[in-house]
Protein backbone atom coordinates (compact mmCIF):
# COMPACT_ATOMS: atom_id res chain seq x y z
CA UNK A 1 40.13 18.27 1.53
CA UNK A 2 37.04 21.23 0.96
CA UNK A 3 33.97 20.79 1.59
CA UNK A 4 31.55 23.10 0.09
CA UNK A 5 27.97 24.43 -0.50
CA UNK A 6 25.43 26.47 -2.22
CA UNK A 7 22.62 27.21 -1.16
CA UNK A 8 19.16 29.18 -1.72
CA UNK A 9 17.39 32.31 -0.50
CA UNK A 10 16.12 30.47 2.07
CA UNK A 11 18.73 29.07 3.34
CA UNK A 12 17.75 25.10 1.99
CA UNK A 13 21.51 23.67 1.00
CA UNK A 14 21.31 23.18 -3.07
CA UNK A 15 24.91 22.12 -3.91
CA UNK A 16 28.04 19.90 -2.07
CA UNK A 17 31.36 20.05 -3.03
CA UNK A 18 34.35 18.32 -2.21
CA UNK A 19 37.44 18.70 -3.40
CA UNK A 20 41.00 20.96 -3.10
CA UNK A 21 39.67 23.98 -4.07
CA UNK A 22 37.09 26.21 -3.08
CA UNK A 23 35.25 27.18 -6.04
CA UNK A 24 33.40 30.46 -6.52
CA UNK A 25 30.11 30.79 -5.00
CA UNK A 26 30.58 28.38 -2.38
CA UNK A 27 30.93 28.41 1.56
CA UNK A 28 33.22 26.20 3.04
CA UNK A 29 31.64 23.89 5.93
CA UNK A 30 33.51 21.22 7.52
CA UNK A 31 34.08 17.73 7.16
CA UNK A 32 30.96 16.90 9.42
CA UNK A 33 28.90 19.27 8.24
CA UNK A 34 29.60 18.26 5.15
CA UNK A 35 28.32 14.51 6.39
CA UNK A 36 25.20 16.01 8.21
CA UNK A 37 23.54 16.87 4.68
CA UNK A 38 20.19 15.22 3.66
CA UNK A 39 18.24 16.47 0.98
CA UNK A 40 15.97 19.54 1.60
CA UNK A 41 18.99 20.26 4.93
CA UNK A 42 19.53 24.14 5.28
CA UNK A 43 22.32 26.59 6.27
CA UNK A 44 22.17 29.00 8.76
CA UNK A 45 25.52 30.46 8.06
CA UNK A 46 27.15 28.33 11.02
CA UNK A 47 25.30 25.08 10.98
CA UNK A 48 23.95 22.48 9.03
CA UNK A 49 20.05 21.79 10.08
CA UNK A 50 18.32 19.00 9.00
CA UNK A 51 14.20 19.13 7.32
CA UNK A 52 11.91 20.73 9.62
CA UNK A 53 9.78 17.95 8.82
CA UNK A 54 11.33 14.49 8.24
CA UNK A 55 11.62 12.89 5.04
CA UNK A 56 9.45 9.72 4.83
CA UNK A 57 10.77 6.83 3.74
CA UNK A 58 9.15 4.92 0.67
CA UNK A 59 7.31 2.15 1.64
CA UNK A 60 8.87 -1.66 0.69
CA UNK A 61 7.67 -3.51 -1.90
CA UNK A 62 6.34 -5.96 1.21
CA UNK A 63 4.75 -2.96 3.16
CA UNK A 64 2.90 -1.37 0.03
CA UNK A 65 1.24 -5.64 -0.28
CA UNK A 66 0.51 -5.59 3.63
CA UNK A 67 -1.06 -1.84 2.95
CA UNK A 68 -2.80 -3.69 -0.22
CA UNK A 69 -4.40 -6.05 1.54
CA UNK A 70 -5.84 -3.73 4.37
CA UNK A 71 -7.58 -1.71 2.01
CA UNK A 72 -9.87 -4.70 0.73
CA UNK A 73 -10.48 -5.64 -2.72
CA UNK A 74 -13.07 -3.64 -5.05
CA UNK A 75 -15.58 -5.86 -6.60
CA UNK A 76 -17.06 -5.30 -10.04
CA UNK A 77 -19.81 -7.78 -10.56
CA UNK A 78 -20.63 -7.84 -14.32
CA UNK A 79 -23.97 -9.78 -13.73
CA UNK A 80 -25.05 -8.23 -10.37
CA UNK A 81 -24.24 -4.69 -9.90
CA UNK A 82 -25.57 -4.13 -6.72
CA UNK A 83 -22.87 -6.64 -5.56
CA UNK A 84 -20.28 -3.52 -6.14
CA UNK A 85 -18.36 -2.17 -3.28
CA UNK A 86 -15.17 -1.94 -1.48
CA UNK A 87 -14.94 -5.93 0.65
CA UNK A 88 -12.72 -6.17 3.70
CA UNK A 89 -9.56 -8.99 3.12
CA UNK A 90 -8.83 -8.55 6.70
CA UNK A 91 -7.88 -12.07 8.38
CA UNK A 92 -11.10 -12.56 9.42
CA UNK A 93 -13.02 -11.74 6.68
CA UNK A 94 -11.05 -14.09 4.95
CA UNK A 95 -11.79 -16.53 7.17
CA UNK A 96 -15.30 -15.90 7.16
CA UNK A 97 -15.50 -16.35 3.16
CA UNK A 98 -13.67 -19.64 3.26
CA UNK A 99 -16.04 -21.20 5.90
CA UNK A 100 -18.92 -19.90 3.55
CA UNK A 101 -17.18 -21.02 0.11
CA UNK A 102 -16.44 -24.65 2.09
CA UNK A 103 -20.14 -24.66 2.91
CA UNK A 104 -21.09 -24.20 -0.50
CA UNK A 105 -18.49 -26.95 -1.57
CA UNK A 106 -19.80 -29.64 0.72
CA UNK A 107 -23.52 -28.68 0.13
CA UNK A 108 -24.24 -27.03 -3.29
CA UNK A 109 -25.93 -24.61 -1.44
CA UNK A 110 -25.55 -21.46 1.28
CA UNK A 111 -25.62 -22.09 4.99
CA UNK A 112 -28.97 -21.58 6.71
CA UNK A 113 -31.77 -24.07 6.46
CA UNK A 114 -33.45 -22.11 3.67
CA UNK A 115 -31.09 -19.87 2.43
CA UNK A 116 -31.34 -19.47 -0.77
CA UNK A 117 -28.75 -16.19 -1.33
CA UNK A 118 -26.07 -14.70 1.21
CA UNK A 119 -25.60 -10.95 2.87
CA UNK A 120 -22.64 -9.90 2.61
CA UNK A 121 -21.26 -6.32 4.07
CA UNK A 122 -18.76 -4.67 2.76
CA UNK A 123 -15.82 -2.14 3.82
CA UNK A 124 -18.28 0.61 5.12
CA UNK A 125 -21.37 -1.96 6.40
CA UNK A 126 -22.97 -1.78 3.14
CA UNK A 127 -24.73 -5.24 2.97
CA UNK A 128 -24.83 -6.54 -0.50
CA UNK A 129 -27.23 -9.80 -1.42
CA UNK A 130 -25.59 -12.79 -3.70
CA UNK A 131 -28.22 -14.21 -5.55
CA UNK A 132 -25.92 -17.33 -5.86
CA UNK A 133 -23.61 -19.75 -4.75
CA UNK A 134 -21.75 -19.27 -8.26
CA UNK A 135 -21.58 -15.39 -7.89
CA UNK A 136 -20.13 -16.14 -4.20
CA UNK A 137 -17.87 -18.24 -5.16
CA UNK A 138 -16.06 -16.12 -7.64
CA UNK A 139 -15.81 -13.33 -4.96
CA UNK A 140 -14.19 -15.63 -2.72
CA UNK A 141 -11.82 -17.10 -5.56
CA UNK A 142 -10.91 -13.10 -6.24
CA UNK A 143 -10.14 -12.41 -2.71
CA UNK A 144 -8.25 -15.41 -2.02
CA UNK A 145 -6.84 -14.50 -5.54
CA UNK A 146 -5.58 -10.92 -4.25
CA UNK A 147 -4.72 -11.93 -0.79
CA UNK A 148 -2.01 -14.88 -2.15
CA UNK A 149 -0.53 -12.58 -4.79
CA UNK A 150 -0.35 -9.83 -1.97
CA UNK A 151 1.06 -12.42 0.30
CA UNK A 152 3.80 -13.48 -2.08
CA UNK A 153 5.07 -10.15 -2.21
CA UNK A 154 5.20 -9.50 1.50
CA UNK A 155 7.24 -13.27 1.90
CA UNK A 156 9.76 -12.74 -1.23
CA UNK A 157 10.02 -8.58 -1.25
CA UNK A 158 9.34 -9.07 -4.91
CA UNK A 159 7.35 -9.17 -7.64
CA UNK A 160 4.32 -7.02 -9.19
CA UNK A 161 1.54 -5.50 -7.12
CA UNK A 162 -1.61 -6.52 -7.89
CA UNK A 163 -4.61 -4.48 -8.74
CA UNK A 164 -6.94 -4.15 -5.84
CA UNK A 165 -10.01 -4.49 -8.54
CA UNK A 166 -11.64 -7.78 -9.77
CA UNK A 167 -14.03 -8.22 -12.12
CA UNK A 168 -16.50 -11.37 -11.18
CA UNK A 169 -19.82 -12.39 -13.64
């Protein structure tokens, strides 16, 4: 068996062959040289050298969800714009909603003795003010929205990524 290459001015390995003849054009490199080639490999005239700089590997469908949900979910508040911005969906921030959104549940109203609307920071510290439980509650439901369908991904490998913007009234 031949194994062959071609390759370019600078040296990066375009072409393998293998086969029983050496065709035109082509140096003949050994059987494991021949399995030492990656793409963007080059040829030195004696050896086979892999990337200088190593070839990432694409993300999984389950890391690109996991990298999803650690960039936080953009909020587009159709009713309140200064509610806008770039919210967390880190563990705890989850975890902080859902305390806030079972508040709300039990009591019709915000936590505080007088509150009557809720701070909320976003990604960068940003505090944003919801005039009302309603409004609060649909952030929460589109977080825990993104979050699960993330979440899915990351347990079954599969599926759709979701879009990291919501739209809430």
């Amino acid at each position: 068996m031949i194994y062959a290459i071609t390759f370019n001015s600078s040296g990066i390995i375009q072409t393998t062959y293998q086969g029983i003849e050496l065709p035109t054009g082509y140096s003949s490199i050994t059987a494991t040289q021949f399995s030492q080639i990656v793409s963007g490999s080059t040829w030195d005239g004696t050896n086979v050298n892999p990337p200088a700089t190593p070839l990432a590997a694409t993300p999984t469908l389950a890391q690109q969800a996991t990298t999803l949900i650690a960039g936080g979910i953009n909020i587009i508040s159709t009713g309140t714009p200064s509610l806008n911005g770039l919210y967390s969906t880190s563990p705890t921030a989850q975890l902080n909603a859902a305390n806030v959104a079972s508040y709300i549940n039990i009591n019709g109203k915000f936590p505080g003795a007088s509150a009557t609307t809720m701070t909320w920071l976003d990604s960068t510290g940003n505090a944003h003010v919801f005039p009302s439980t309603t409004e609060f509650l649909a952030f929460y439901t589109a977080a825990g929205d993104f979050v699960a369908d993330c979440q899915i991904i990351q347990f079954t490998g599969t599926g759709t990524l979701p879009s990291n913007s919501y739209t809430i009234p």
